[in-house]
N, C-alpha and C. Protein backbone atom coordinates (compact mmCIF):
# COMPACT_ATOMS: atom_id res chain seq x y z
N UNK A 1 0.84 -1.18 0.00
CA UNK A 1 0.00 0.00 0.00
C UNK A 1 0.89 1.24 0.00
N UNK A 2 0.45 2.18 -0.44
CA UNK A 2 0.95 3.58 -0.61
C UNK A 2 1.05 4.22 0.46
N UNK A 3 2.20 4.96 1.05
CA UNK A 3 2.03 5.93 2.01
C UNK A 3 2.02 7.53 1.49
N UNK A 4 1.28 7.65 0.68
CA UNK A 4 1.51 9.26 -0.28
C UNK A 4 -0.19 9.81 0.62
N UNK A 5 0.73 11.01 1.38
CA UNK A 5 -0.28 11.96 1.66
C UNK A 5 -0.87 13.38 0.81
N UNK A 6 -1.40 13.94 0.46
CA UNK A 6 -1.91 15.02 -0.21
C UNK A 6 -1.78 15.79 0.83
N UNK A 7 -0.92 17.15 0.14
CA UNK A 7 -0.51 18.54 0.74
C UNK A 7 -1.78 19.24 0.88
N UNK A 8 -2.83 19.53 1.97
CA UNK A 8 -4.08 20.51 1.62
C UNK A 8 -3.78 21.65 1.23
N UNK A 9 -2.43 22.59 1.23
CA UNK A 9 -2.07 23.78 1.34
C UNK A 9 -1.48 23.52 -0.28
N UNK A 10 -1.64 22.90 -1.18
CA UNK A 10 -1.27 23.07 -2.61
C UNK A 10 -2.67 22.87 -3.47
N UNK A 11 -2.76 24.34 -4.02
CA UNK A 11 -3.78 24.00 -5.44
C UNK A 11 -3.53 23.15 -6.19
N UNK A 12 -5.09 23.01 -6.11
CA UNK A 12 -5.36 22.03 -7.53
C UNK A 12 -4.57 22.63 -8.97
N UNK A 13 -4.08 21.85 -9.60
CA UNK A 13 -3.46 22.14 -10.60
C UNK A 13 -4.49 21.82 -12.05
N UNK A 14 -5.15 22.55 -13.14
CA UNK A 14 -5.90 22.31 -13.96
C UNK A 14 -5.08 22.88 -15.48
N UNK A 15 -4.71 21.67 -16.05
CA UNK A 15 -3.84 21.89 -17.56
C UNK A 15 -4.58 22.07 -18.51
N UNK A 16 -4.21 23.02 -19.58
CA UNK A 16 -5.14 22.94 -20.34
C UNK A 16 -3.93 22.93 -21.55
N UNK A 17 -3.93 22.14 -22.29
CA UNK A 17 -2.75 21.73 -23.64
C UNK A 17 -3.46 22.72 -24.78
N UNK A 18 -2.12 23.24 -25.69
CA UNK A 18 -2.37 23.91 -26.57
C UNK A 18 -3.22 23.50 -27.66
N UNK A 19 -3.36 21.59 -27.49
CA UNK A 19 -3.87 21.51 -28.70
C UNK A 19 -5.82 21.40 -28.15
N UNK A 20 -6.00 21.43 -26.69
CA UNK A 20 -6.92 21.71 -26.34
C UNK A 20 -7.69 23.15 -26.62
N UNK A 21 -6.93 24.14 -26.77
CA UNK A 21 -7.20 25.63 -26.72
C UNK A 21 -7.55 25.62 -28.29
N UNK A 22 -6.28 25.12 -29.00
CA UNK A 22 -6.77 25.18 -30.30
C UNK A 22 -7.93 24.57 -31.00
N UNK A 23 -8.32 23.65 -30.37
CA UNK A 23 -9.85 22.94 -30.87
C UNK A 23 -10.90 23.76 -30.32
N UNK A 24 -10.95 24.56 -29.12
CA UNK A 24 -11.87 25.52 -28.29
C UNK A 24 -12.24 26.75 -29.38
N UNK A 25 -11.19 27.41 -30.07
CA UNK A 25 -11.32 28.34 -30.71
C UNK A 25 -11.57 28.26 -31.74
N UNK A 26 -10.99 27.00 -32.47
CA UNK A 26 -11.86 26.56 -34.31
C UNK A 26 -13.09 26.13 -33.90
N UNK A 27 -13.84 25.64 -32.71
CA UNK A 27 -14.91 25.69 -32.47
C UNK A 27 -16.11 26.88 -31.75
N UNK A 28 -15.41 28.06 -31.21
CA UNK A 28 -15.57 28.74 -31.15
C UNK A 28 -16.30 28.89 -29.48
N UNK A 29 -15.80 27.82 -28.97
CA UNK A 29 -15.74 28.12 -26.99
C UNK A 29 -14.97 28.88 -26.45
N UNK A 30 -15.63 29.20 -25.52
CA UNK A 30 -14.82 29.98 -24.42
C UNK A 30 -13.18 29.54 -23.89
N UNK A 31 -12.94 30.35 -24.11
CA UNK A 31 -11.20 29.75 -23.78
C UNK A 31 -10.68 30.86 -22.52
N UNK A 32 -9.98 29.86 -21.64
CA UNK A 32 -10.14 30.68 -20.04
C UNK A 32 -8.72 31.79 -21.07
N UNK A 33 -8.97 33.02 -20.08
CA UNK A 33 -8.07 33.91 -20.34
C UNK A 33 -6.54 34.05 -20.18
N UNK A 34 -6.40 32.98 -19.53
CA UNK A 34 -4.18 33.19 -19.34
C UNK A 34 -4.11 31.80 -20.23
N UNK A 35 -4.85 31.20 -21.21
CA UNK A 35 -4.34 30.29 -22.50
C UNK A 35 -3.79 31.19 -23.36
N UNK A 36 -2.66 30.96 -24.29
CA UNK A 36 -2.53 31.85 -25.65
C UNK A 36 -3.66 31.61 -26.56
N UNK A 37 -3.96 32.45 -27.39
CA UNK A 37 -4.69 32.33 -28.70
C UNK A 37 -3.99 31.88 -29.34
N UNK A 38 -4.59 31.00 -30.21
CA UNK A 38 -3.88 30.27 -31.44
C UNK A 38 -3.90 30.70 -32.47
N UNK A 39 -2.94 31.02 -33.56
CA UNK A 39 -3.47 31.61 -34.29
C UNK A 39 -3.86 30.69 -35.46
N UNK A 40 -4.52 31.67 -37.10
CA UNK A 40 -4.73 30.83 -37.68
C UNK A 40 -4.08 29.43 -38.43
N UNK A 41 -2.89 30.22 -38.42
CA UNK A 41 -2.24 29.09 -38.96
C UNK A 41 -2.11 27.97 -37.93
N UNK A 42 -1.86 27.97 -36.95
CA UNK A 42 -2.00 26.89 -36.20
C UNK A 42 -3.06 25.93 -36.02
N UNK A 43 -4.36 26.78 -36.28
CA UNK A 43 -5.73 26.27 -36.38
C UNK A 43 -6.17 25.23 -37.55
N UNK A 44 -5.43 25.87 -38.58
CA UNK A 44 -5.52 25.31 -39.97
C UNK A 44 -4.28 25.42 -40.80
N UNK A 45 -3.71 24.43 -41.14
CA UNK A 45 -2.50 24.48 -42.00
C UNK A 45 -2.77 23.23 -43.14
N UNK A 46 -2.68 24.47 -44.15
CA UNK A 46 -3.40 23.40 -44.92
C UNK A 46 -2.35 22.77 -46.17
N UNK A 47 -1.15 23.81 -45.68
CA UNK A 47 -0.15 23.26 -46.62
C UNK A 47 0.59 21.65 -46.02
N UNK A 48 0.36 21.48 -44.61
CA UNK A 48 0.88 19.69 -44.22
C UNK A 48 -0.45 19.36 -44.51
N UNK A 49 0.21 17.71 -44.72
CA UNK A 49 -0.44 16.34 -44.51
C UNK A 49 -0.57 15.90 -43.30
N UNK A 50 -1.37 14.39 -43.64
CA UNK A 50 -1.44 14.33 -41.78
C UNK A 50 0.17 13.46 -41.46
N UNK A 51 0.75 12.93 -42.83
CA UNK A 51 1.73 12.13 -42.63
C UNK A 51 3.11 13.30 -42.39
N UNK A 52 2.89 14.32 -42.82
CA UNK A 52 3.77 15.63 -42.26
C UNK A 52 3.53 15.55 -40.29
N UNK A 53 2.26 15.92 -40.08
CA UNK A 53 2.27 16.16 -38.92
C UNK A 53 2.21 14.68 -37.84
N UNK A 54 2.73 13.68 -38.47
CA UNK A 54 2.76 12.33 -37.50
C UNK A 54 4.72 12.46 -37.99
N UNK A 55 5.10 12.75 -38.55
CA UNK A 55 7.09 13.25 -38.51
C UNK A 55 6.93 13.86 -38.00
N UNK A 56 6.52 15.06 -37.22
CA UNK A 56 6.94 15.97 -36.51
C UNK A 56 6.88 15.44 -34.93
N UNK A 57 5.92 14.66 -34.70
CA UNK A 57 5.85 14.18 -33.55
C UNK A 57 6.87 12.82 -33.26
């Protein structure tokens, strides 16, 4: 069994990934305010493939 206690005196920590923000805004949700905006090109790039963007990763 685990002996891991939780600190009460540390916030909750809530991530929000860029590629989360970027689907919020081509869909056009609310996106909390200290995310960057994405811009368009990031939103849509239409000059890669998807086999471009599976090399990059």
């Amino acid at each position: 069994m685990t002996k891991y206690e939780s600190n009460q005196d540390v916030e909750p920590l809530h991530v929000t990934t860029y590629r989360s923000a970027r689907k919020a805004a081509r869909r056009g949700w609310a996106v909390p305010a200290d995310v960057p905006v994405p811009s368009l090109e990031d939103v849509w790039r239409s000059d890669r493939t998807p086999a471009d963007r599976a090399r990059q990763r």
